[in-house]
PDB file of N, CA and C in Angstrom:
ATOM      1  N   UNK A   1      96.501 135.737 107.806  1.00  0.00           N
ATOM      2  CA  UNK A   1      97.191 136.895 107.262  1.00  0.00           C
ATOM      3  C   UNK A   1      97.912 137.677 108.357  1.00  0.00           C
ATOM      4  N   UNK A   2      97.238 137.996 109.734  1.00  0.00           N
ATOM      5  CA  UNK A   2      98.196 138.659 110.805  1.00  0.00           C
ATOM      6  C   UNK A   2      99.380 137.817 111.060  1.00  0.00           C
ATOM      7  N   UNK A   3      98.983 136.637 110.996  1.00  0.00           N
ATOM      8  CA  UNK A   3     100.433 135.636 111.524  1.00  0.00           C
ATOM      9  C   UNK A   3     101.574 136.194 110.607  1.00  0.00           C
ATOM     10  N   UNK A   4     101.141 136.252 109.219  1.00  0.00           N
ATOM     11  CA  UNK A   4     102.269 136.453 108.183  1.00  0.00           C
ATOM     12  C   UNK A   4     102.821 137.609 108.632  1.00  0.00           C
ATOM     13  N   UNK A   5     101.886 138.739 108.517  1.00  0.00           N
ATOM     14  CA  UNK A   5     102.748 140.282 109.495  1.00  0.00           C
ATOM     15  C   UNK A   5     103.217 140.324 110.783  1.00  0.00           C
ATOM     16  N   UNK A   6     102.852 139.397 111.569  1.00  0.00           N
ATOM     17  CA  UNK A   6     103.755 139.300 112.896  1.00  0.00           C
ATOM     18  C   UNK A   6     105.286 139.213 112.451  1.00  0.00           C
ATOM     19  N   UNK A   7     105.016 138.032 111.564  1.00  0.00           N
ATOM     20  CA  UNK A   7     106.672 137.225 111.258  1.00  0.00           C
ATOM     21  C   UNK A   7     107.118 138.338 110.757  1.00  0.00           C
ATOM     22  N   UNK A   8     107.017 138.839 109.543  1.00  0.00           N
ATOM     23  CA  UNK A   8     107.377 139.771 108.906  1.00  0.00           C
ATOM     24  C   UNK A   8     108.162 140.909 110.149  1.00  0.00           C
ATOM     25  N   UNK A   9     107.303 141.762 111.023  1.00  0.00           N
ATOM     26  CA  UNK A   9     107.712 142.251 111.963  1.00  0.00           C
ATOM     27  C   UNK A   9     109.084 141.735 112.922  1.00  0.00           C
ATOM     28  N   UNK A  10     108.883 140.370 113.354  1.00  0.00           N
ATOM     29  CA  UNK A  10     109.989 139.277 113.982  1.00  0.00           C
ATOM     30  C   UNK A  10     111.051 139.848 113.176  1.00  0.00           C
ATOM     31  N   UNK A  11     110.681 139.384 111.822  1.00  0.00           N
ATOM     32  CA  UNK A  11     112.101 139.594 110.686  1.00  0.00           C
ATOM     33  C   UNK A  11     112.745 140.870 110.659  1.00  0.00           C
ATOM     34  N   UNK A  12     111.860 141.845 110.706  1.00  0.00           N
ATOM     35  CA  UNK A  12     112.835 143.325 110.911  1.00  0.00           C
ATOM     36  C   UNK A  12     113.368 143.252 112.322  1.00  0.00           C
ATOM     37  N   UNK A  13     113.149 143.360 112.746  1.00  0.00           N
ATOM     38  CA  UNK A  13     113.592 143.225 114.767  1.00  0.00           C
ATOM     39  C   UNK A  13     115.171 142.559 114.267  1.00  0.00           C
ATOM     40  N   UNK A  14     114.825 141.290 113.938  1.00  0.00           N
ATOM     41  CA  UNK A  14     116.139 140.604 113.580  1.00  0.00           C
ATOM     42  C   UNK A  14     117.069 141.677 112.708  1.00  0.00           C
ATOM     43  N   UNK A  15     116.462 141.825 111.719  1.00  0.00           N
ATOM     44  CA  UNK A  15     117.239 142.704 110.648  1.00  0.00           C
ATOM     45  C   UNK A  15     118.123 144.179 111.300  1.00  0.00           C
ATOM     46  N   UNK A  16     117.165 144.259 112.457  1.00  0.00           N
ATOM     47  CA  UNK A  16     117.763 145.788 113.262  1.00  0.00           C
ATOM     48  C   UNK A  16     119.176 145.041 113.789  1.00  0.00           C
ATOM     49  N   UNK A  17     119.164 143.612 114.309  1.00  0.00           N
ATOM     50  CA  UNK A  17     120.558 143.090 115.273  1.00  0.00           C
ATOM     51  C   UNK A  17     121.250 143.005 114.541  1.00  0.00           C
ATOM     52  N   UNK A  18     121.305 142.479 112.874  1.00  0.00           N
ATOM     53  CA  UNK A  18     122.259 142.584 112.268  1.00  0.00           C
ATOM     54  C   UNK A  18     122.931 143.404 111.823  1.00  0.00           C
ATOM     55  N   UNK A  19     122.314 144.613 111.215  1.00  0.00           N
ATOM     56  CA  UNK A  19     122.657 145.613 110.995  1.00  0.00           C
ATOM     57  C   UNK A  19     123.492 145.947 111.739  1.00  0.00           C
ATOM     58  N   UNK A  20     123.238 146.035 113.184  1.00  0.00           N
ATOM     59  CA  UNK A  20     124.061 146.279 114.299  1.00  0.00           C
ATOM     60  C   UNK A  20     125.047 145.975 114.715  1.00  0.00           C
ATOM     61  N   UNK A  21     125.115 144.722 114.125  1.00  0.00           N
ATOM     62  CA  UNK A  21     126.276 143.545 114.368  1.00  0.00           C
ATOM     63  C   UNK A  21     127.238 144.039 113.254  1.00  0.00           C
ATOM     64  N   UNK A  22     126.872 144.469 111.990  1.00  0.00           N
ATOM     65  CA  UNK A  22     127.821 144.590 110.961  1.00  0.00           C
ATOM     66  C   UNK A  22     128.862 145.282 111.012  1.00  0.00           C
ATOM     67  N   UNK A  23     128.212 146.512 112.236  1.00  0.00           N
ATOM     68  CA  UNK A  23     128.912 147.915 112.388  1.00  0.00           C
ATOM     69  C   UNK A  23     129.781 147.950 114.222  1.00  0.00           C
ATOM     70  N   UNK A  24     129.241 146.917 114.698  1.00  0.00           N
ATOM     71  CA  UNK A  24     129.647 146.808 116.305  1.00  0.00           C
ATOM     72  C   UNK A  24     130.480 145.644 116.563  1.00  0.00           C
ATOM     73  N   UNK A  25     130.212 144.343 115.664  1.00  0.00           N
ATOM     74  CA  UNK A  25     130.294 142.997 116.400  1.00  0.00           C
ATOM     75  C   UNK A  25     132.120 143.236 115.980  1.00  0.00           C
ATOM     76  N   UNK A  26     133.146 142.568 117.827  1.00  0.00           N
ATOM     77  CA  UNK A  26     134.237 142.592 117.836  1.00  0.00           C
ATOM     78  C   UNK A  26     134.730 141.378 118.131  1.00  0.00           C
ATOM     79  N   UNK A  27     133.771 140.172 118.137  1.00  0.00           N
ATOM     80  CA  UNK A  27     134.639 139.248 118.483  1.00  0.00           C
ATOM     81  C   UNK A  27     133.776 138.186 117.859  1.00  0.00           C
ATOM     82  N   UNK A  28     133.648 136.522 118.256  1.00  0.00           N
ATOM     83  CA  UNK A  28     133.172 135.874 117.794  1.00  0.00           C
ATOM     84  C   UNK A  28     131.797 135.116 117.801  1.00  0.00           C
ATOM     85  N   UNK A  29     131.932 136.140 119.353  1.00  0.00           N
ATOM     86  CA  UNK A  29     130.535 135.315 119.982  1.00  0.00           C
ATOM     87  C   UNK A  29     129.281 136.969 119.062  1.00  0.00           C
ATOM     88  N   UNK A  30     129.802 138.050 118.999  1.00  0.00           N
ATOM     89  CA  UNK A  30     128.958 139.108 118.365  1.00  0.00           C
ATOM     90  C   UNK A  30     128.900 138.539 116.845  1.00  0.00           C
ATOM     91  N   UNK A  31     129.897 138.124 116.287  1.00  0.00           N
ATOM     92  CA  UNK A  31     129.793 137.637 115.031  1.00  0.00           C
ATOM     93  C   UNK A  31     128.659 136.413 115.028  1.00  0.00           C
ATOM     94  N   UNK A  32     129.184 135.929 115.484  1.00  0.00           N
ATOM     95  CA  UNK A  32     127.958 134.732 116.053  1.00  0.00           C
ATOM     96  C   UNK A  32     126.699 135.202 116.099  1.00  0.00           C
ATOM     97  N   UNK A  33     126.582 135.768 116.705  1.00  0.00           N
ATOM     98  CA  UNK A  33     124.785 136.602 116.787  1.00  0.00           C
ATOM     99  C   UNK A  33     124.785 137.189 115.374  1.00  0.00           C
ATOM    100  N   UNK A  34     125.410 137.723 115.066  1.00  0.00           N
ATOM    101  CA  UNK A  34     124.770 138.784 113.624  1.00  0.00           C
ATOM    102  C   UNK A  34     124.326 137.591 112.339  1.00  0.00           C
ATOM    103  N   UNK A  35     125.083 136.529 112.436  1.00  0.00           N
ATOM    104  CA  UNK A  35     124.822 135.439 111.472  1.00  0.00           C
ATOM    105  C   UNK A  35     124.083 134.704 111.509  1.00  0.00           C
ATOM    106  N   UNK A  36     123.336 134.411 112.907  1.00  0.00           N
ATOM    107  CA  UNK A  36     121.891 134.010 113.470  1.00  0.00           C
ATOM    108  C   UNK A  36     121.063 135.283 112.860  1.00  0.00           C
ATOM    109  N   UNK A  37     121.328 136.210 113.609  1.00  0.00           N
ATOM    110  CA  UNK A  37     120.031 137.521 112.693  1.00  0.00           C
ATOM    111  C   UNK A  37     119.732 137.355 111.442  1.00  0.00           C
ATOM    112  N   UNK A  38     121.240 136.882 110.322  1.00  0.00           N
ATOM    113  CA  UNK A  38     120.797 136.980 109.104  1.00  0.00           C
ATOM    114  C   UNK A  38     119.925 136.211 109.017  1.00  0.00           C
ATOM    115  N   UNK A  39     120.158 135.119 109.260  1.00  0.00           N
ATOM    116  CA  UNK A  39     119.374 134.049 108.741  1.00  0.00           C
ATOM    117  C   UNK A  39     118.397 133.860 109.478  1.00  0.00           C
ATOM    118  N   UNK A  40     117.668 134.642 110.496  1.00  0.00           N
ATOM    119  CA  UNK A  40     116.477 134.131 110.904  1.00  0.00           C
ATOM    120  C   UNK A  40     115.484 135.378 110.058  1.00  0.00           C
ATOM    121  N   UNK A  41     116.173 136.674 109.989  1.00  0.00           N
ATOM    122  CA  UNK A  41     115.958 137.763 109.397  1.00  0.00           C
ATOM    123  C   UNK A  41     115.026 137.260 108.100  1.00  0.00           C
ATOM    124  N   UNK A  42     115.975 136.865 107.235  1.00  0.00           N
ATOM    125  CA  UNK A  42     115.690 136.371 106.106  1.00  0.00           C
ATOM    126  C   UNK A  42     114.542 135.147 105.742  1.00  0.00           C
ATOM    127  N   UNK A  43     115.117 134.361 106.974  1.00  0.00           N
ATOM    128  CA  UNK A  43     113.855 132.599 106.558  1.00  0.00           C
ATOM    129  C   UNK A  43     112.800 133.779 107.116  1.00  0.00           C
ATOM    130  N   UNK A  44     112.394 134.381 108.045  1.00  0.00           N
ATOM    131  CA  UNK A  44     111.396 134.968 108.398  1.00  0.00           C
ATOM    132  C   UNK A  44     110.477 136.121 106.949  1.00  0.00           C
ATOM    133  N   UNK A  45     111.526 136.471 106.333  1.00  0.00           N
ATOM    134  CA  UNK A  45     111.086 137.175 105.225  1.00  0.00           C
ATOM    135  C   UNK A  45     110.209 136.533 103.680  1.00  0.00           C
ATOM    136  N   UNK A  46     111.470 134.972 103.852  1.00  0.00           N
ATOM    137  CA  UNK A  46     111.129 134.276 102.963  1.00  0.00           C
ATOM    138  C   UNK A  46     109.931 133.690 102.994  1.00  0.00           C
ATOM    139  N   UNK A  47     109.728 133.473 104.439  1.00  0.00           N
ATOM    140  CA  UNK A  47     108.081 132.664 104.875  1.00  0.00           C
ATOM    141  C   UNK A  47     107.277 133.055 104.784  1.00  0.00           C
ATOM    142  N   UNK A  48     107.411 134.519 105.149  1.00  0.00           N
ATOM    143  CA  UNK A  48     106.202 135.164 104.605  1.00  0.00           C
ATOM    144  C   UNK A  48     105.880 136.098 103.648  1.00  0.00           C
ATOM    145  N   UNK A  49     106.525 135.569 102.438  1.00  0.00           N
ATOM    146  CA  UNK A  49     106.186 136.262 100.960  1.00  0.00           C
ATOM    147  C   UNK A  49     105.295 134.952 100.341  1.00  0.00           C
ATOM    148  N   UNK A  50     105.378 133.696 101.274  1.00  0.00           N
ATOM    149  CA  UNK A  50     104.352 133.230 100.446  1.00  0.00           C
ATOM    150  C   UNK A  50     102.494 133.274 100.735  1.00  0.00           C
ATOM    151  N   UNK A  51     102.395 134.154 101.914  1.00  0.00           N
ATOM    152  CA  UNK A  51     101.452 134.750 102.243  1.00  0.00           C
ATOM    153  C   UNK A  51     100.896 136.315 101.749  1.00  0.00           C
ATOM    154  N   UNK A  52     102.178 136.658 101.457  1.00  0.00           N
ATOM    155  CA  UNK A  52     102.070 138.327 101.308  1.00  0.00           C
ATOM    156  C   UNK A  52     102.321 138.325  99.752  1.00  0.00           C
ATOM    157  N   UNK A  53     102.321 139.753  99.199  1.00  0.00           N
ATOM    158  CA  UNK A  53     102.933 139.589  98.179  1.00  0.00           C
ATOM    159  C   UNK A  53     104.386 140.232  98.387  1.00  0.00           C
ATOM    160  N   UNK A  54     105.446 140.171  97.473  1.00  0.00           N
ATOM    161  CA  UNK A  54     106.544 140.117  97.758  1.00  0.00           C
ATOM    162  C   UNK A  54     107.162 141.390  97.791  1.00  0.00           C
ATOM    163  N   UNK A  55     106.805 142.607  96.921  1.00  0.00           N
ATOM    164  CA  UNK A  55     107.493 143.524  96.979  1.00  0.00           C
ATOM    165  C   UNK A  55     106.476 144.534  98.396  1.00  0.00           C
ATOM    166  N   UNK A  56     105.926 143.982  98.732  1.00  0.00           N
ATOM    167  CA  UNK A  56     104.926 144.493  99.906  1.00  0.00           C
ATOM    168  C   UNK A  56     105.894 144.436 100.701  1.00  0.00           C
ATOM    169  N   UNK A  57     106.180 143.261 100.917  1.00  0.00           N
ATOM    170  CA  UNK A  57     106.877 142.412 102.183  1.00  0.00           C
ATOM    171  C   UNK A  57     107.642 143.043 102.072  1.00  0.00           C
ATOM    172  N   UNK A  58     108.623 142.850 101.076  1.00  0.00           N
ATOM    173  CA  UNK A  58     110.402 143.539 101.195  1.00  0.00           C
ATOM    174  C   UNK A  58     110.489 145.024 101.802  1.00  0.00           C
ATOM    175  N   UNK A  59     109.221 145.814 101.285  1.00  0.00           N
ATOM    176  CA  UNK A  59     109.373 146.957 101.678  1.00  0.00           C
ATOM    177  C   UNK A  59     108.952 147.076 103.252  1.00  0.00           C
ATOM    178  N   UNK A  60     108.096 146.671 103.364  1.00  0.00           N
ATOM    179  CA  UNK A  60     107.776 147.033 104.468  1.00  0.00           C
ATOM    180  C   UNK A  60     109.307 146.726 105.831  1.00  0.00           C
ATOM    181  N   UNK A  61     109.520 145.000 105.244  1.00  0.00           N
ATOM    182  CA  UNK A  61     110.649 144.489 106.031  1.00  0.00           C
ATOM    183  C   UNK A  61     112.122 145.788 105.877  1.00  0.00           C
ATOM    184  N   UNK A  62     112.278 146.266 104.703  1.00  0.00           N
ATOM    185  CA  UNK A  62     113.727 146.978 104.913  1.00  0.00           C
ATOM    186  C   UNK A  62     112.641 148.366 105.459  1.00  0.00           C
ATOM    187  N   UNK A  63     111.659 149.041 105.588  1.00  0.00           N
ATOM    188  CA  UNK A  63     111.410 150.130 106.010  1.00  0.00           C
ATOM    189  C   UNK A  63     111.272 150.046 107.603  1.00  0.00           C
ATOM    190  N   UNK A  64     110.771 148.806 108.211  1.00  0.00           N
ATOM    191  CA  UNK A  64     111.068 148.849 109.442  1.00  0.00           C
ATOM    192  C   UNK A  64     112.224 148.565 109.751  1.00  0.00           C
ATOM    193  N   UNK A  65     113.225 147.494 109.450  1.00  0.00           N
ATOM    194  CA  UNK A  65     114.781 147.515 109.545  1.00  0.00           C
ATOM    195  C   UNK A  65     114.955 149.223 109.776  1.00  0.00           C
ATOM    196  N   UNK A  66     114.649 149.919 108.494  1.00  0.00           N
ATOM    197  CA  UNK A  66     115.501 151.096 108.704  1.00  0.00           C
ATOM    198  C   UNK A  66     115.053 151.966 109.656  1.00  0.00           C
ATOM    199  N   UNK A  67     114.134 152.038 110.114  1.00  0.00           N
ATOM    200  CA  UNK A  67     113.711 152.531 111.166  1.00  0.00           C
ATOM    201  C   UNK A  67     114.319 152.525 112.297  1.00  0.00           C
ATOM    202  N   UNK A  68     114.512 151.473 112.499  1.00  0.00           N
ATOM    203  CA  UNK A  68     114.699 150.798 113.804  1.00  0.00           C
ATOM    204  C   UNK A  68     116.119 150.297 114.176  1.00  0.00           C
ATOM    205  N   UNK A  69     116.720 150.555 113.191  1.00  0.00           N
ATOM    206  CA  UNK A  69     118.655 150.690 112.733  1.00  0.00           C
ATOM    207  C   UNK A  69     118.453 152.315 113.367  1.00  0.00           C
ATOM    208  N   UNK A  70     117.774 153.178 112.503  1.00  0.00           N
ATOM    209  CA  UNK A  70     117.887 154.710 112.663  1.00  0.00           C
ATOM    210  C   UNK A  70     117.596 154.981 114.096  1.00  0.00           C
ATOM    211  N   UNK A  71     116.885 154.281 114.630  1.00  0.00           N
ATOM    212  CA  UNK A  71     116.320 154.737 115.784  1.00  0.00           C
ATOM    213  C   UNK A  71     117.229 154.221 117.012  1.00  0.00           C
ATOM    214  N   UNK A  72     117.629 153.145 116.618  1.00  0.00           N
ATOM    215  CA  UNK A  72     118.831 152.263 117.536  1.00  0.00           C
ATOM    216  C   UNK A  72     119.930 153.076 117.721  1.00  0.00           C
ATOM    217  N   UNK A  73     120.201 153.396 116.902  1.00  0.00           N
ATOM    218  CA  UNK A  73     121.922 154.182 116.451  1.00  0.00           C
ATOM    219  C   UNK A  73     121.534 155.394 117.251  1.00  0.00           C
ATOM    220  N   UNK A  74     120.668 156.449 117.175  1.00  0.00           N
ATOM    221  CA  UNK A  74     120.142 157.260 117.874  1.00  0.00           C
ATOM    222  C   UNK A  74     119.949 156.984 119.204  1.00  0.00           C
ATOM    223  N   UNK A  75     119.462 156.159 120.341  1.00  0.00           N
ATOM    224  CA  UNK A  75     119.342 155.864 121.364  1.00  0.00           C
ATOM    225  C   UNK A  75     120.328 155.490 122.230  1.00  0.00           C
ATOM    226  N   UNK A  76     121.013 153.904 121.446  1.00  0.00           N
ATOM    227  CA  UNK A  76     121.550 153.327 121.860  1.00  0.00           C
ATOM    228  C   UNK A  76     122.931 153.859 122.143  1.00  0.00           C
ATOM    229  N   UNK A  77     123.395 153.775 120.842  1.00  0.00           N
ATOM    230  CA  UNK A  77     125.031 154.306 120.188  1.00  0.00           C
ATOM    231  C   UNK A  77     125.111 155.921 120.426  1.00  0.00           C
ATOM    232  N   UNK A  78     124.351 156.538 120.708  1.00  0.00           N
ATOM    233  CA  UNK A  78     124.843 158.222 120.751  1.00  0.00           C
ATOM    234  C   UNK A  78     125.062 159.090 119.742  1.00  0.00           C
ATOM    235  N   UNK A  79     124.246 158.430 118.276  1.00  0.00           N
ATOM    236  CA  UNK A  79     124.410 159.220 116.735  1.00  0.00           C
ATOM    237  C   UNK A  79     123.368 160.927 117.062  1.00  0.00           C
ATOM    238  N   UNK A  80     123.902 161.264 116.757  1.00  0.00           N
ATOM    239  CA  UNK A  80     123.233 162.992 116.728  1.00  0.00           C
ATOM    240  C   UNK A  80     122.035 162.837 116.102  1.00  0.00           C
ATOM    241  N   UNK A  81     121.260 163.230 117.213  1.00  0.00           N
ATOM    242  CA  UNK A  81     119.457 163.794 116.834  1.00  0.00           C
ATOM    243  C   UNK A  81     119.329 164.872 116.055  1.00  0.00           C
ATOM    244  N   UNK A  82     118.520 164.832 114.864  1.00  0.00           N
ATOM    245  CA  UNK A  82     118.522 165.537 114.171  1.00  0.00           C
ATOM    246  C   UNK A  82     116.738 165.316 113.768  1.00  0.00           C
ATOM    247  N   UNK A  83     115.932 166.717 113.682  1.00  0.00           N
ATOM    248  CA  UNK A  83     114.397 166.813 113.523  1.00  0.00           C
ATOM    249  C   UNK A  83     114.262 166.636 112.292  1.00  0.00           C
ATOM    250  N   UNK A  84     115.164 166.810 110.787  1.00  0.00           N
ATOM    251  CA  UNK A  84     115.004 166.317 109.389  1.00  0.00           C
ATOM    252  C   UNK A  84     114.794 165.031 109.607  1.00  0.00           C
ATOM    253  N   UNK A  85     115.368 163.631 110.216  1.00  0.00           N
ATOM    254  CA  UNK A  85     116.198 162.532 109.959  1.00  0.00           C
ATOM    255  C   UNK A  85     114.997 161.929 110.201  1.00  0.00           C
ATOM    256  N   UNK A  86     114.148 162.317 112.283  1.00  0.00           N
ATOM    257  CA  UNK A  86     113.208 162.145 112.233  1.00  0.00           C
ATOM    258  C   UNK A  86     111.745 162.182 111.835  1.00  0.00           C
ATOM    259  N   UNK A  87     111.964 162.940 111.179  1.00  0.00           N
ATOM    260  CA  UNK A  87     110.516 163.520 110.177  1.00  0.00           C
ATOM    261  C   UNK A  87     110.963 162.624 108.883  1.00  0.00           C
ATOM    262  N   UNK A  88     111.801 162.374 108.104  1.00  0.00           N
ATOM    263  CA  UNK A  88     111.971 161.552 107.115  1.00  0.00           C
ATOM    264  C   UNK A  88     111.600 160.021 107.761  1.00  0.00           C
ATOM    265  N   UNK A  89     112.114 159.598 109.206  1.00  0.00           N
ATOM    266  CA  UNK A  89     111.305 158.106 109.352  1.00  0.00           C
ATOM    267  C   UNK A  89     109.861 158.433 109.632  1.00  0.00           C
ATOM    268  N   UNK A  90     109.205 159.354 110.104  1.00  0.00           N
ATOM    269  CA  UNK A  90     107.982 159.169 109.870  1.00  0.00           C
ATOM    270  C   UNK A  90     107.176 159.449 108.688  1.00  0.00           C
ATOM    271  N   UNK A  91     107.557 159.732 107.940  1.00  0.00           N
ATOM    272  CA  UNK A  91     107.236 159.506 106.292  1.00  0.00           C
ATOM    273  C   UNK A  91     107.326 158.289 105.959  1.00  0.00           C
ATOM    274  N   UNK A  92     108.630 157.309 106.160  1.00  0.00           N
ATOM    275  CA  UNK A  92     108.823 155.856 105.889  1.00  0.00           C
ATOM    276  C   UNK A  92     107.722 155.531 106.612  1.00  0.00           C
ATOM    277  N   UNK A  93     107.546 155.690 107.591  1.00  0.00           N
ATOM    278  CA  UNK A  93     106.870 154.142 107.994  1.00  0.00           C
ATOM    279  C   UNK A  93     105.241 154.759 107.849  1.00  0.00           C
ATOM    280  N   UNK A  94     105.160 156.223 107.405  1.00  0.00           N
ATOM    281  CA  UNK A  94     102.941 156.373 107.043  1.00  0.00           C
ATOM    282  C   UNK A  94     103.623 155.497 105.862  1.00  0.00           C
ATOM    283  N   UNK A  95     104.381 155.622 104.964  1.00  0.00           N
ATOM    284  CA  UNK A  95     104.534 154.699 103.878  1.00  0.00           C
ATOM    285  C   UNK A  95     104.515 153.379 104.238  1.00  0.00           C
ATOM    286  N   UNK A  96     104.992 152.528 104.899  1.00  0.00           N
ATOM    287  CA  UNK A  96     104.386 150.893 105.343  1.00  0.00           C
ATOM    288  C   UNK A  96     103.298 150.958 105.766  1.00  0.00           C
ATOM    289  N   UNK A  97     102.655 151.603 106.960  1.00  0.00           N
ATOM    290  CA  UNK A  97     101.910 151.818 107.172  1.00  0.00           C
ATOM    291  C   UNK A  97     100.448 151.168 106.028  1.00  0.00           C
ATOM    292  N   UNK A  98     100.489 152.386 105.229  1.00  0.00           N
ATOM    293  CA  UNK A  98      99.857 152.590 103.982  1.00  0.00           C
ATOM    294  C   UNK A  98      99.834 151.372 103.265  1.00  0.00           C
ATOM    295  N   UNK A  99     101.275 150.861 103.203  1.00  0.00           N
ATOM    296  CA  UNK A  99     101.700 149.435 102.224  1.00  0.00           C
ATOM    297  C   UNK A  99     100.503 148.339 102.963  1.00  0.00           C
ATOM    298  N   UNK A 100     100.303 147.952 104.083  1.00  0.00           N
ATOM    299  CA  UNK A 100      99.488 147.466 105.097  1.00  0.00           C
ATOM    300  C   UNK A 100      98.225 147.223 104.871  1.00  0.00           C
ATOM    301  N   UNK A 101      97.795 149.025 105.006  1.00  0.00           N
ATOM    302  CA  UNK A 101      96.756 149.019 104.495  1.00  0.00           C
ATOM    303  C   UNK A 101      95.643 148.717 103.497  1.00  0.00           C
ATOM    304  N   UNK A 102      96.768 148.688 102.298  1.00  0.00           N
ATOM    305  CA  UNK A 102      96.459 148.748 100.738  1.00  0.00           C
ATOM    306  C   UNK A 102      96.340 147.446 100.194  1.00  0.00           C
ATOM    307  N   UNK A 103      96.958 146.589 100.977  1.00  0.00           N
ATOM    308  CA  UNK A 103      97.223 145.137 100.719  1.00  0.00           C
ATOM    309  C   UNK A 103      96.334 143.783 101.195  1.00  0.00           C
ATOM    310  N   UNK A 104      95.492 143.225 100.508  1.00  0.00           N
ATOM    311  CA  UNK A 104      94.472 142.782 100.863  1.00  0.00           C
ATOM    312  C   UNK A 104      94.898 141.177 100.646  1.00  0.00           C
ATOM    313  N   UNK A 105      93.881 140.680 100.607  1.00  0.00           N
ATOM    314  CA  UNK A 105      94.930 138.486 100.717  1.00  0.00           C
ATOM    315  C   UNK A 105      95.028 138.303  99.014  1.00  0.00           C
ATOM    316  N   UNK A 106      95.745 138.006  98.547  1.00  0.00           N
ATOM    317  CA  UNK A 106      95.845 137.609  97.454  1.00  0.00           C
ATOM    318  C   UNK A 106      95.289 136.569  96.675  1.00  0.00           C
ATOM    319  N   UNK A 107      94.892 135.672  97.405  1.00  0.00           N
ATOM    320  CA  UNK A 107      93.698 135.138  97.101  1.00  0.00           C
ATOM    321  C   UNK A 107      92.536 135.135  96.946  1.00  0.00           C
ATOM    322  N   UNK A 108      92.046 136.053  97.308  1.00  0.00           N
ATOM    323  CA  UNK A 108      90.689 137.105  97.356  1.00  0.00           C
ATOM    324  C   UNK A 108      90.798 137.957  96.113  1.00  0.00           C
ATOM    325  N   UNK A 109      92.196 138.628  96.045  1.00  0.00           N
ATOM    326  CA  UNK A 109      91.691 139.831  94.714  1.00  0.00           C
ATOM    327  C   UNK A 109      91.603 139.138  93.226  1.00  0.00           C
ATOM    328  N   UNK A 110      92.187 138.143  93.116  1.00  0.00           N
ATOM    329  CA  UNK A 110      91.668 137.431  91.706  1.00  0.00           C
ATOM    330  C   UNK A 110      90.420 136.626  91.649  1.00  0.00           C
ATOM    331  N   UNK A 111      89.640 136.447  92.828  1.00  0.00           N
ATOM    332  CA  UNK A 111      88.093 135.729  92.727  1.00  0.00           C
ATOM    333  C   UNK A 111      87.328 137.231  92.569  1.00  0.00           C
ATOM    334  N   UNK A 112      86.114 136.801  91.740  1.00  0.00           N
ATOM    335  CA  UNK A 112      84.902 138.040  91.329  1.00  0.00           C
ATOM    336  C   UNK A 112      84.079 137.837  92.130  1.00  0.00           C
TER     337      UNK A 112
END
């Protein structure tokens, strides 16, 4: 079950380059990378919904994406810090967080 949330994790990381790529990439070799992100983004997502359950996964995967888009753009790129923006991602992610928590093997909760 950790292996599955590692990947899962892998997959947002990825999901942060693309994002990045959508809004930055100027030539072919950046295009190039963002179309690797998708698709490792994604097989990484896909692989592990058959461990997880699925709307677990998705969320958790676009809540760290967005995080970590939000947090990128902020660092990296020079987007204006703002104490609302950050207090709203730490709400997202006690919410994965939580999702984490709450989520036990799925094979286990249908045996008595």
């Amino acid at each position: 079950m950790n292996r599955a949330w590692s990947l899962l994790v892998v997959g947002s990381v990825f999901e942060i380059f693309w994002v990045m790529g959508l809004k930055h990439a100027d030539d072919i070799l950046t295009w190039t990378g963002t179309l690797i992100a998708i698709v490792a983004s994604f097989g990484l997502l896909i692989k592990t919904t058959s461990q997880l359950p699925v709307g677990t996964a998705y969320a958790v995967f676009t809540g760290l994406g967005t995080t970590g888009t939000v947090l990128v753009e902020m660092l990296v790129f020079g987007e204006p810090f703002k104490l609302l923006k950050i207090i709203l991602i730490l709400v997202l992610l006690a919410g994965v967080m939580g999702l984490k928590l709450v989520t036990g093997n799925p094979n286990q909760e249908g045996s008595a």
